[in-house]
Protein backbone atom coordinates (compact mmCIF):
# COMPACT_ATOMS: atom_id res chain seq x y z
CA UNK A 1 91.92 -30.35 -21.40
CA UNK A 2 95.39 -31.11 -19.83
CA UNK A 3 97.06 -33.75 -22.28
CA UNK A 4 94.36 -34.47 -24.48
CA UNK A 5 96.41 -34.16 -27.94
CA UNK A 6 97.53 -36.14 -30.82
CA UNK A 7 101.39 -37.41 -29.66
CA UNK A 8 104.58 -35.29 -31.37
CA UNK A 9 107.05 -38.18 -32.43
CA UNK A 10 109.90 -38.14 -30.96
CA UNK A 11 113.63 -40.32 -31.53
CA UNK A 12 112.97 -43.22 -29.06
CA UNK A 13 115.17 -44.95 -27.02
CA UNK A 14 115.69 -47.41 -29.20
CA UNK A 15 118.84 -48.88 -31.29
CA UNK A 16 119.57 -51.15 -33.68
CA UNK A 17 121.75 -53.17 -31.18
CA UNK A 18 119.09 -53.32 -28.38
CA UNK A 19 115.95 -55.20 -28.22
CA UNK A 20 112.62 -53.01 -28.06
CA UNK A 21 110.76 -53.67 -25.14
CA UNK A 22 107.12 -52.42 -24.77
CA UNK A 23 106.36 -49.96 -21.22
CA UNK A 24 102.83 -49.44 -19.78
CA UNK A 25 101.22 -49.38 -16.68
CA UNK A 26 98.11 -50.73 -15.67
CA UNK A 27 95.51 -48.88 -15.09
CA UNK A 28 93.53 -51.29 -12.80
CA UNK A 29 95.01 -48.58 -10.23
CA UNK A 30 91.83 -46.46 -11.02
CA UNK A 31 88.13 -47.22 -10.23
CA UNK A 32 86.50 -48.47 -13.14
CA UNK A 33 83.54 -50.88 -13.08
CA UNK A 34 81.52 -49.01 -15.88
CA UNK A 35 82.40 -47.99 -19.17
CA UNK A 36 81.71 -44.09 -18.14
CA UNK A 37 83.84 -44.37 -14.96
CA UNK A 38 86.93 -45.88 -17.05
CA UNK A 39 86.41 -43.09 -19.20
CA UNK A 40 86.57 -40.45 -16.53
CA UNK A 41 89.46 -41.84 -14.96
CA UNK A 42 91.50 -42.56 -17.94
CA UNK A 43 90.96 -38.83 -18.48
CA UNK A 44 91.48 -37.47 -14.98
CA UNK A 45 94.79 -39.49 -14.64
CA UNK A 46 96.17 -41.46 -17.45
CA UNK A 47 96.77 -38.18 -19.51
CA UNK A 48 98.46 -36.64 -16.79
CA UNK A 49 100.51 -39.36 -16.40
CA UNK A 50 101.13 -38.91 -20.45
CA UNK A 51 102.38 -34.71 -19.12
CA UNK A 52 104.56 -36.05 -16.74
CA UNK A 53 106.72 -38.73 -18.36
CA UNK A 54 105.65 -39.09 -21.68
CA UNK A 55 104.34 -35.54 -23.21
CA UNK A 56 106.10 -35.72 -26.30
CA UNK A 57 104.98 -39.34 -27.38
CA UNK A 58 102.28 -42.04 -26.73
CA UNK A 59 101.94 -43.10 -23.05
CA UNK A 60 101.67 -47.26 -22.96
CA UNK A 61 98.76 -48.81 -21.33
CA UNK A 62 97.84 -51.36 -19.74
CA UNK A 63 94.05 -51.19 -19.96
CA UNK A 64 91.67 -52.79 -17.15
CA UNK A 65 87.99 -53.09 -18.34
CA UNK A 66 85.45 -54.88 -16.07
CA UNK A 67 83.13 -57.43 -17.30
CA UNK A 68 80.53 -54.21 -17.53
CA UNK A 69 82.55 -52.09 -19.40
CA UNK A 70 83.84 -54.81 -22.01
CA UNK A 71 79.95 -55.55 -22.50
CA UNK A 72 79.17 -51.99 -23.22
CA UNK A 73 82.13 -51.05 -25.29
CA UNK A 74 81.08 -54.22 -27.15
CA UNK A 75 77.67 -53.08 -27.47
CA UNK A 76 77.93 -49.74 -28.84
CA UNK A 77 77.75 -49.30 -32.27
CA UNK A 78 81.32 -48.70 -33.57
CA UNK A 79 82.12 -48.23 -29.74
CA UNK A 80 85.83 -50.09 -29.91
CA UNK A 81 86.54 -47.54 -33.36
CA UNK A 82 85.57 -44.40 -31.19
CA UNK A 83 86.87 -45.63 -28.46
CA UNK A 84 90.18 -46.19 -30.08
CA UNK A 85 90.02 -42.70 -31.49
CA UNK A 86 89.16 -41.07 -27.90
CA UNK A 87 92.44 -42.93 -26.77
CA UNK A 88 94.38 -41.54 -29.40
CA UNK A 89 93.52 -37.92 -28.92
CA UNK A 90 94.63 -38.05 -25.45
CA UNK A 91 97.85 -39.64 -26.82
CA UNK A 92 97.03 -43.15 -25.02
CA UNK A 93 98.48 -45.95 -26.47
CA UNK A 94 96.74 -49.74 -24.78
CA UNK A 95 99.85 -52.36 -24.98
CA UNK A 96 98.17 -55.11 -22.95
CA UNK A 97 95.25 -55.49 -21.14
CA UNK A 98 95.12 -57.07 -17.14
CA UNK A 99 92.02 -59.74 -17.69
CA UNK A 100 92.13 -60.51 -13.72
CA UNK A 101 89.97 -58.78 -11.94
CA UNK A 102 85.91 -59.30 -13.34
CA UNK A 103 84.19 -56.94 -11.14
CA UNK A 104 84.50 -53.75 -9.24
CA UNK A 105 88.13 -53.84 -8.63
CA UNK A 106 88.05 -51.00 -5.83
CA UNK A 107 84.98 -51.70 -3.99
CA UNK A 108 84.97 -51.33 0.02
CA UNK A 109 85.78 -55.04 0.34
CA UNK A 110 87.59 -57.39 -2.30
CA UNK A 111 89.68 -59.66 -0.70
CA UNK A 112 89.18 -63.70 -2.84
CA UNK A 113 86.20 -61.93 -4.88
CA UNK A 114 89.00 -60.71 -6.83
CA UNK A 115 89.16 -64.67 -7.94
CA UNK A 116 86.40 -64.72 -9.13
CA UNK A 117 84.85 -66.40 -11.46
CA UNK A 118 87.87 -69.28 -11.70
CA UNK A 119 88.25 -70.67 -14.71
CA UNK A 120 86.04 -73.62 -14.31
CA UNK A 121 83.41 -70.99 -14.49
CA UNK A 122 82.26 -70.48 -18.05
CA UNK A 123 81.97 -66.43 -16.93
CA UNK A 124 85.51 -66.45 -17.07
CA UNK A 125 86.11 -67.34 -21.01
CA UNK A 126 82.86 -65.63 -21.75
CA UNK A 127 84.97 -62.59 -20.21
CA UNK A 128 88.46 -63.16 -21.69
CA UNK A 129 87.04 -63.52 -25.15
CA UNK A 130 85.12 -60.69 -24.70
CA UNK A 131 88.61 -58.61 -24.01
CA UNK A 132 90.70 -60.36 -26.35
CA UNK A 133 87.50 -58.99 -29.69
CA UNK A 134 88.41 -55.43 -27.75
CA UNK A 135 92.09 -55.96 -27.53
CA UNK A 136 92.72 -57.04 -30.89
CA UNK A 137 90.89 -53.70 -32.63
CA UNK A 138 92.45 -51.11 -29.88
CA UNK A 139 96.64 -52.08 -30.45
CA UNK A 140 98.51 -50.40 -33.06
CA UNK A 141 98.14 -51.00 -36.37
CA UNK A 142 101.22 -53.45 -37.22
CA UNK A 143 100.88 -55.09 -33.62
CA UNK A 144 101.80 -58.76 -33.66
CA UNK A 145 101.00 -60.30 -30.43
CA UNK A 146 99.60 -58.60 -27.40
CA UNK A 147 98.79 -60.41 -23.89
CA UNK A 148 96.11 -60.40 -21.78
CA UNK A 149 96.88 -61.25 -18.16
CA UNK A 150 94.05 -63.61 -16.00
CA UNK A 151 93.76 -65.58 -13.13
CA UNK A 152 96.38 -68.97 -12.39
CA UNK A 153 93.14 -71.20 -12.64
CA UNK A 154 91.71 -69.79 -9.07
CA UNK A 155 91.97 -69.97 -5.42
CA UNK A 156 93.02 -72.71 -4.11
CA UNK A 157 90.88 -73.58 -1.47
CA UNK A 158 88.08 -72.89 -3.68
CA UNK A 159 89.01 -75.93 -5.83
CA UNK A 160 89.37 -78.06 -3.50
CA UNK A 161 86.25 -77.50 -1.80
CA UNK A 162 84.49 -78.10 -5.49
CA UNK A 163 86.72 -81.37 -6.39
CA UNK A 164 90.26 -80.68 -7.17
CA UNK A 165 90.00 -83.12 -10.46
CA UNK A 166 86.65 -81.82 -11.86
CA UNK A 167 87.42 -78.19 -11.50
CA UNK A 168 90.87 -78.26 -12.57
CA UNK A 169 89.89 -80.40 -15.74
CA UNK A 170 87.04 -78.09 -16.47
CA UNK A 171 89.25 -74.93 -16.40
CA UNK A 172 91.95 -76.61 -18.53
CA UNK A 173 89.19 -77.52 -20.68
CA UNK A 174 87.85 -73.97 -21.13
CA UNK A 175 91.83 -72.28 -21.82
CA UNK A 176 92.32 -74.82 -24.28
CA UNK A 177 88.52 -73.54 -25.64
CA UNK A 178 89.72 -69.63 -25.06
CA UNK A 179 93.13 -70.93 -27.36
CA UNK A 180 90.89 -71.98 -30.28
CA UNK A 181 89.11 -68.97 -30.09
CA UNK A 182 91.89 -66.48 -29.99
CA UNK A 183 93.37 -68.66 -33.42
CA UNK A 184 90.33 -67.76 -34.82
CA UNK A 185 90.61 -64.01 -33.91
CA UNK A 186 94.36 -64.01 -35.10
CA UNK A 187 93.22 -65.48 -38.92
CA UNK A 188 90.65 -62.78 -38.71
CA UNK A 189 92.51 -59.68 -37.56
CA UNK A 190 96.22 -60.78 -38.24
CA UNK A 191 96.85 -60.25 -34.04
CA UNK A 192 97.94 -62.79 -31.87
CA UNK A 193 96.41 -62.07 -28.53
CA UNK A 194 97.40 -64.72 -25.83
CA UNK A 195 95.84 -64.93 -22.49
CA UNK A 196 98.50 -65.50 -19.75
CA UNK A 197 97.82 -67.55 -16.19
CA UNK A 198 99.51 -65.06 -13.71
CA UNK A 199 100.94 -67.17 -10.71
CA UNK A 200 100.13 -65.66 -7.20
CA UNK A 201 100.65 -66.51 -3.49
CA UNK A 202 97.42 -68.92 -2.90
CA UNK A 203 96.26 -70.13 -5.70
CA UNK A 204 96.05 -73.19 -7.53
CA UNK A 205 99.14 -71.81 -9.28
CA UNK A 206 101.43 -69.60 -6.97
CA UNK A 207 105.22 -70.56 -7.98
CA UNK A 208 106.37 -71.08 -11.37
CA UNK A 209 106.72 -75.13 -10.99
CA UNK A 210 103.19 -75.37 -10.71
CA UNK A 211 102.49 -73.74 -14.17
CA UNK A 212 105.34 -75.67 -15.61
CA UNK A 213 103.07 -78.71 -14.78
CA UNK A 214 99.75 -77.59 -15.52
CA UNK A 215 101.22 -76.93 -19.30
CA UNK A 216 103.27 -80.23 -19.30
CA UNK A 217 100.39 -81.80 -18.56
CA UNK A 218 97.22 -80.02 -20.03
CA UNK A 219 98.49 -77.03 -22.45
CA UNK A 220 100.91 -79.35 -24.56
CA UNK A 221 100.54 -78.74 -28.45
CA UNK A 222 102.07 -75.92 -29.77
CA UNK A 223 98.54 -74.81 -31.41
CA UNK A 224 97.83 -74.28 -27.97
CA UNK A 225 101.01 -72.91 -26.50
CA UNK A 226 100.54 -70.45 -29.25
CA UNK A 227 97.85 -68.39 -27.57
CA UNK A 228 98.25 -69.48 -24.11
CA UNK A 229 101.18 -68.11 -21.69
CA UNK A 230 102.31 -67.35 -18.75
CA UNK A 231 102.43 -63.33 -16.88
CA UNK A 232 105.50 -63.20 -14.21
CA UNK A 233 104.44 -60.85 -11.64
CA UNK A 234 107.23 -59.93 -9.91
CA UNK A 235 106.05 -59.23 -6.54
CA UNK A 236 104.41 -62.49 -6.89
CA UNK A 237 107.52 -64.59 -7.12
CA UNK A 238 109.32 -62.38 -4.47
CA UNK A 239 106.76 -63.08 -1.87
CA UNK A 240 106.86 -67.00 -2.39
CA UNK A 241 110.48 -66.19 -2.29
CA UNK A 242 111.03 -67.71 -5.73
CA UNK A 243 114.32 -66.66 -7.19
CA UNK A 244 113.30 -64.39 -10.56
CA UNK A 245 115.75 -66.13 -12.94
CA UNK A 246 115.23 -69.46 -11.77
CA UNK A 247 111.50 -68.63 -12.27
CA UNK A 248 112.08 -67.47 -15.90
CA UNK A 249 114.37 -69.95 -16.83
CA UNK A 250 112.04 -72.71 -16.08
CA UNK A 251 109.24 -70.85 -17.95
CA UNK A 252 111.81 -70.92 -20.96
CA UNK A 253 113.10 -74.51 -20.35
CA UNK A 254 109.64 -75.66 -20.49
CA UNK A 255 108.59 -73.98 -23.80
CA UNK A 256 106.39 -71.26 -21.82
CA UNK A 257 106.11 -68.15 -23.26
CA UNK A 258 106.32 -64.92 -20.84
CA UNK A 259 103.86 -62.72 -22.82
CA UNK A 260 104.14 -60.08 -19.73
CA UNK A 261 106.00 -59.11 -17.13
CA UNK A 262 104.30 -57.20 -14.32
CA UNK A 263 106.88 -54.87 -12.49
CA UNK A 264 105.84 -54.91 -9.19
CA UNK A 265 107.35 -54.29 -5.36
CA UNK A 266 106.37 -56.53 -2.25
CA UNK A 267 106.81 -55.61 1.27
CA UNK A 268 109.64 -57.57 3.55
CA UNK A 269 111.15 -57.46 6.31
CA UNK A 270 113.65 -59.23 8.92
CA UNK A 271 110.98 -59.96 11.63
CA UNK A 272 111.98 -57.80 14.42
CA UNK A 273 109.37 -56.63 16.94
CA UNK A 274 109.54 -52.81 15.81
CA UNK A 275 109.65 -54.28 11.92
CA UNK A 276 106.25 -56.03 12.53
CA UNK A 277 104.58 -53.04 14.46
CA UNK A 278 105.42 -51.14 10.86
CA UNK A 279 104.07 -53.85 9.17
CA UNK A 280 100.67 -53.95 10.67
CA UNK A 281 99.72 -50.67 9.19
CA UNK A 282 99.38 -51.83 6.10
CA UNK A 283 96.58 -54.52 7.06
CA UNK A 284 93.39 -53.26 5.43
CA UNK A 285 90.21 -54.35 4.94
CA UNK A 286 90.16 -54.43 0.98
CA UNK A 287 92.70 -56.16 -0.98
CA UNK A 288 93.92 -59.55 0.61
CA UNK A 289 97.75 -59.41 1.51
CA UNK A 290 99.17 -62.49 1.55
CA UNK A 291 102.31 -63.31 3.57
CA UNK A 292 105.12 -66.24 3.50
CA UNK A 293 107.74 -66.64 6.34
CA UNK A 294 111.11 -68.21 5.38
CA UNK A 295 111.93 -70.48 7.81
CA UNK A 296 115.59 -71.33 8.98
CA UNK A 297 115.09 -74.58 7.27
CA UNK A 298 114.00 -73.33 4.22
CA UNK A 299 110.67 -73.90 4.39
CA UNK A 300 107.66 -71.37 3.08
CA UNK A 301 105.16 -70.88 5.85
CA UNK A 302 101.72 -69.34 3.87
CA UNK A 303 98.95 -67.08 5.13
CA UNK A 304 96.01 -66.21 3.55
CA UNK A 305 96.35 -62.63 5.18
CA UNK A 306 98.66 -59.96 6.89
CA UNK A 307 96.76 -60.19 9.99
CA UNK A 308 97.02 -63.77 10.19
CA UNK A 309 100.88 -63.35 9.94
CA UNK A 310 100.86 -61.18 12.67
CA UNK A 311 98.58 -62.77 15.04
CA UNK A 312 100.80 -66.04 14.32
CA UNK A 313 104.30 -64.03 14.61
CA UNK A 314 106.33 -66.57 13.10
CA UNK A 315 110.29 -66.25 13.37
CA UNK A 316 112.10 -65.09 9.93
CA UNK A 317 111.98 -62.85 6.94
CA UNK A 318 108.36 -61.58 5.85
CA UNK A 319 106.95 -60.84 2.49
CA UNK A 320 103.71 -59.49 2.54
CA UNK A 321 101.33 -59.23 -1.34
CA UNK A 322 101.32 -55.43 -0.81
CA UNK A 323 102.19 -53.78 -4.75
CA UNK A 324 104.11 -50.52 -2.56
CA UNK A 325 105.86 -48.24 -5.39
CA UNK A 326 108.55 -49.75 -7.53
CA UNK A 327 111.02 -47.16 -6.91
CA UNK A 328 111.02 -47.49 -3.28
CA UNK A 329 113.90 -49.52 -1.63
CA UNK A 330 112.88 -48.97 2.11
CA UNK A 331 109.63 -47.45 3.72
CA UNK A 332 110.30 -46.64 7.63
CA UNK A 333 111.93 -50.18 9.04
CA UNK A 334 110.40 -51.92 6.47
CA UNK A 335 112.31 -52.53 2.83
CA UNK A 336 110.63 -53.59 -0.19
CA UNK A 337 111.49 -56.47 -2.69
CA UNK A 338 112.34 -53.86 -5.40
CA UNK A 339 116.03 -54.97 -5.90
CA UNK A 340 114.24 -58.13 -7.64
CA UNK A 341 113.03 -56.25 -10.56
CA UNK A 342 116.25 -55.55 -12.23
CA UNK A 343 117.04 -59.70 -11.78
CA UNK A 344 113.80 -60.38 -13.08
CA UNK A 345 114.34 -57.87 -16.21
CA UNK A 346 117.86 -59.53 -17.40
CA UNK A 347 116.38 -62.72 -17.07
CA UNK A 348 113.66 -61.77 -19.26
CA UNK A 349 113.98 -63.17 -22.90
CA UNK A 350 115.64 -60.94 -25.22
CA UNK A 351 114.29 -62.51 -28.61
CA UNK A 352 110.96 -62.28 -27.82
CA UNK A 353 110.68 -59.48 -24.95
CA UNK A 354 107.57 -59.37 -22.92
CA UNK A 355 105.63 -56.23 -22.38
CA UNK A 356 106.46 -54.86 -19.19
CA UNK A 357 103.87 -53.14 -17.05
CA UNK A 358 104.19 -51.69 -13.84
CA UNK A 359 101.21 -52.70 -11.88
CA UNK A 360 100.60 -50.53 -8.08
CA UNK A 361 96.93 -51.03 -7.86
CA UNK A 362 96.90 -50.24 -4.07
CA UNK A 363 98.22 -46.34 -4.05
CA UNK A 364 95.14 -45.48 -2.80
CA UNK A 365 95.53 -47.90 0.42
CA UNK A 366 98.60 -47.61 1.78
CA UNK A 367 98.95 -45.88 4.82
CA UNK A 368 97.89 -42.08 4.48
CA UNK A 369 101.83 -40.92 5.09
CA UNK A 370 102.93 -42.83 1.77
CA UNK A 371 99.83 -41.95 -0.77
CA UNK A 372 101.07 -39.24 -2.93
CA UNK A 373 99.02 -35.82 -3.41
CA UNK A 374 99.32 -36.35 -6.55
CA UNK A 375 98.52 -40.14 -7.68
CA UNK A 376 99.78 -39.44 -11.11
CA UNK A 377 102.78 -37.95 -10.19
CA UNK A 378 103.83 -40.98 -8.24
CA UNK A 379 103.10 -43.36 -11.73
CA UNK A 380 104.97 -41.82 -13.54
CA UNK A 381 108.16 -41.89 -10.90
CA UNK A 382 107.14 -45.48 -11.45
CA UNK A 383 107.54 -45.44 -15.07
CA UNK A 384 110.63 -43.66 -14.98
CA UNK A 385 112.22 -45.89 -12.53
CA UNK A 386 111.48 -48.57 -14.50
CA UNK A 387 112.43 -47.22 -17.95
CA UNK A 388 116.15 -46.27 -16.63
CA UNK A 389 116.24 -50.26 -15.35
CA UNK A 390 115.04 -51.52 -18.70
CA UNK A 391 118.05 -49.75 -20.09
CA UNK A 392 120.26 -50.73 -17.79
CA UNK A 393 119.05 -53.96 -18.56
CA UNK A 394 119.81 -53.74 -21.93
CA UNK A 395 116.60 -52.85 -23.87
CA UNK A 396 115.57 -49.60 -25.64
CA UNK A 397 112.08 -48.74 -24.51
CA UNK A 398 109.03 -47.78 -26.47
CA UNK A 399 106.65 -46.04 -24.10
């Protein structure tokens, strides 16, 4: 099988006078909503991706594992030791894992199920924990701290249809439950694992000030702090048109640990008439895409969707929740919000770097033009795009 062998070691990009930084990407790009199919894909495209950039050394992951497959990996005897083992014969190496989505992550429609359950919902910790017992026993022997990535709380509306007070306390009550948990885990297997709110357009968090507050407020003891964090995604930011080091900084200024950055491109552009009729091609019926217009003023206009954007046709800039390839600047009129990765990656602490994991789930929906042939192929142009930035940035990277 193409790949599938123990990893050569190699000199690594590494010196003494740069700070290591930790590449992967996530593999919620792949169906996976059973144990089998994760499997399957892992094999059909992960280790290719290994051949392509990485062949002489581990390939970093960012491992996605629905609620299913956590609950049968758990449930097989031994099933996280073999499974370990099958990773490390095809030279996989899991840095992270994305704790977001709970179900099937590629089904015909997903859309605000991907929200759910919120974290008032006791699924969700039930979840999380389950990932973080996985987590811990798949990283590298010698790992310190390794993040999971989950959902900023919920969607909006759906708290405040349930009672904005009582859902928001119960989901601070449950992370602060999660946090005790994971202190547990760490006295038991010597790994921290944190569990990191990701901030995106639409929900109860979607800009950086709003976790500031939500940890000034509920998450404020540094027992706490230890195990819970925060995951920048970059795209995210971009499309509220947050500026990426003012987003950081607060995040540092506020005692937040980043335990992972998510490298990640957004659509945007100017507004023209031709721009727009580009635009609309990438409304589909799956993933929800949503858009903010900057107004002359300065003001964020929000839409749930693309196609509400469009129907509205607002005047200014667009920036459209669309993860297009990293390494694209431009596609057709449109441009992408690519140029913000590099400013999010020298604003990223250097003491304590963040894993880094370039997340395009939605290769498989853009227009038919821009899908690679080869879907592998096209992650690891990703991955080297994004290595070659990291050192520009100033880090030596460990696959």
């Amino acid at each position: 099988m193409e790949g599938v062998t123990r990893p050569i070691a190699r000199p690594t990009d590494q010196s003494t006078a740069q700070p290591a930084a930790q590449l992967a990407y996530c593999t919620n790009v792949h169906a996976g909503d059973t144990l089998a199919r994760t499997r399957a894909m892992l094999d059909q495209h992960a280790v290719r991706v290994r051949s392509l950039f990485a062949p002489d050394s581990e390939l970093g992951i960012g491992l996605w594992l629905s609620a299913q497959a956590a609950r049968e990996l758990l449930a097989e005897a031994d099933g996280i030791a073999r499974f370990r083992d099958w990773l490390r014969e095809r030279g996989l190496a899991v840095r992270t894992v994305n704790g977001f989505p709970y179900g099937d992550f590629h089904g015909e429609t997903v859309k605000t199920r991907v929200y759910h359950p919120h974290w008032a919902d006791p699924n969700r910790s039930i979840f999380t924990l389950d990932l973080a017992r996985i987590l811990a026993q798949l990283v590298a022997p010698g790992t310190a701290t390794a993040s999971i990535s989950t959902v900023p709380i919920g969607w909006r509306a759906d708290f405040s249809n349930e009672g904005c007070g009582a859902s928001v306390g119960l989901a601070a009550a449950q992370l602060e439950w999660i946090a005790g948990r994971l202190a547990e885990l760490e006295q038991s297997t010597g790994v921290r694992i944190t569990v990191d709110l990701e901030p995106e357009p639409g929900c109860l968090l979607d800009r950086a000030e709003h976790a500031a507050s939500l940890f000034d407020q509920c998450f404020n003891t540094d027992e706490t702090r230890r195990h819970l964090g925060v995951c920048h995604d970059i795209c995210h930011s971009a499309v509220m048109f947050e500026e990426q080091d003012d987003a950081l900084e607060l995040y540092a200024r506020s005692g937040i640990r980043v335990g992972k950055i998510q490298v990640s491109a957004a659509l945007a552009c100017s507004g023209a008439p031709k721009e727009l009729a580009e635009l609309a091609e990438f409304a589909e019926p799956r993933y929800l895409h949503q858009t903010c217009v900057l107004s002359g003023t300065g003001d964020v206009r929000f839409f749930e969707d693309l196609d509400l954007a469009l129907d509205a046709m607002p005047d200014g800039p667009y920036r459209t929740h669309f993860h297009v390839p990293v390494h694209l600047d431009e596609i057709g009129r449109l441009h992408t919000t690519a140029r913000q990765i590099p400013l999010a990656l020298a604003a990223a602490s250097k003491d304590d770097p963040p894993c880094f994991e370039v997340e395009t789930y939605a290769w498989t929906v853009l227009p038919p033009h821009l899908r690679e042939r080869d879907l592998a192929a096209g992650i690891a142009k990703e991955l080297a795009w994004t290595r070659a930035a990291l050192v520009r940035a100033g880090y030596g990277v460990r696959a």
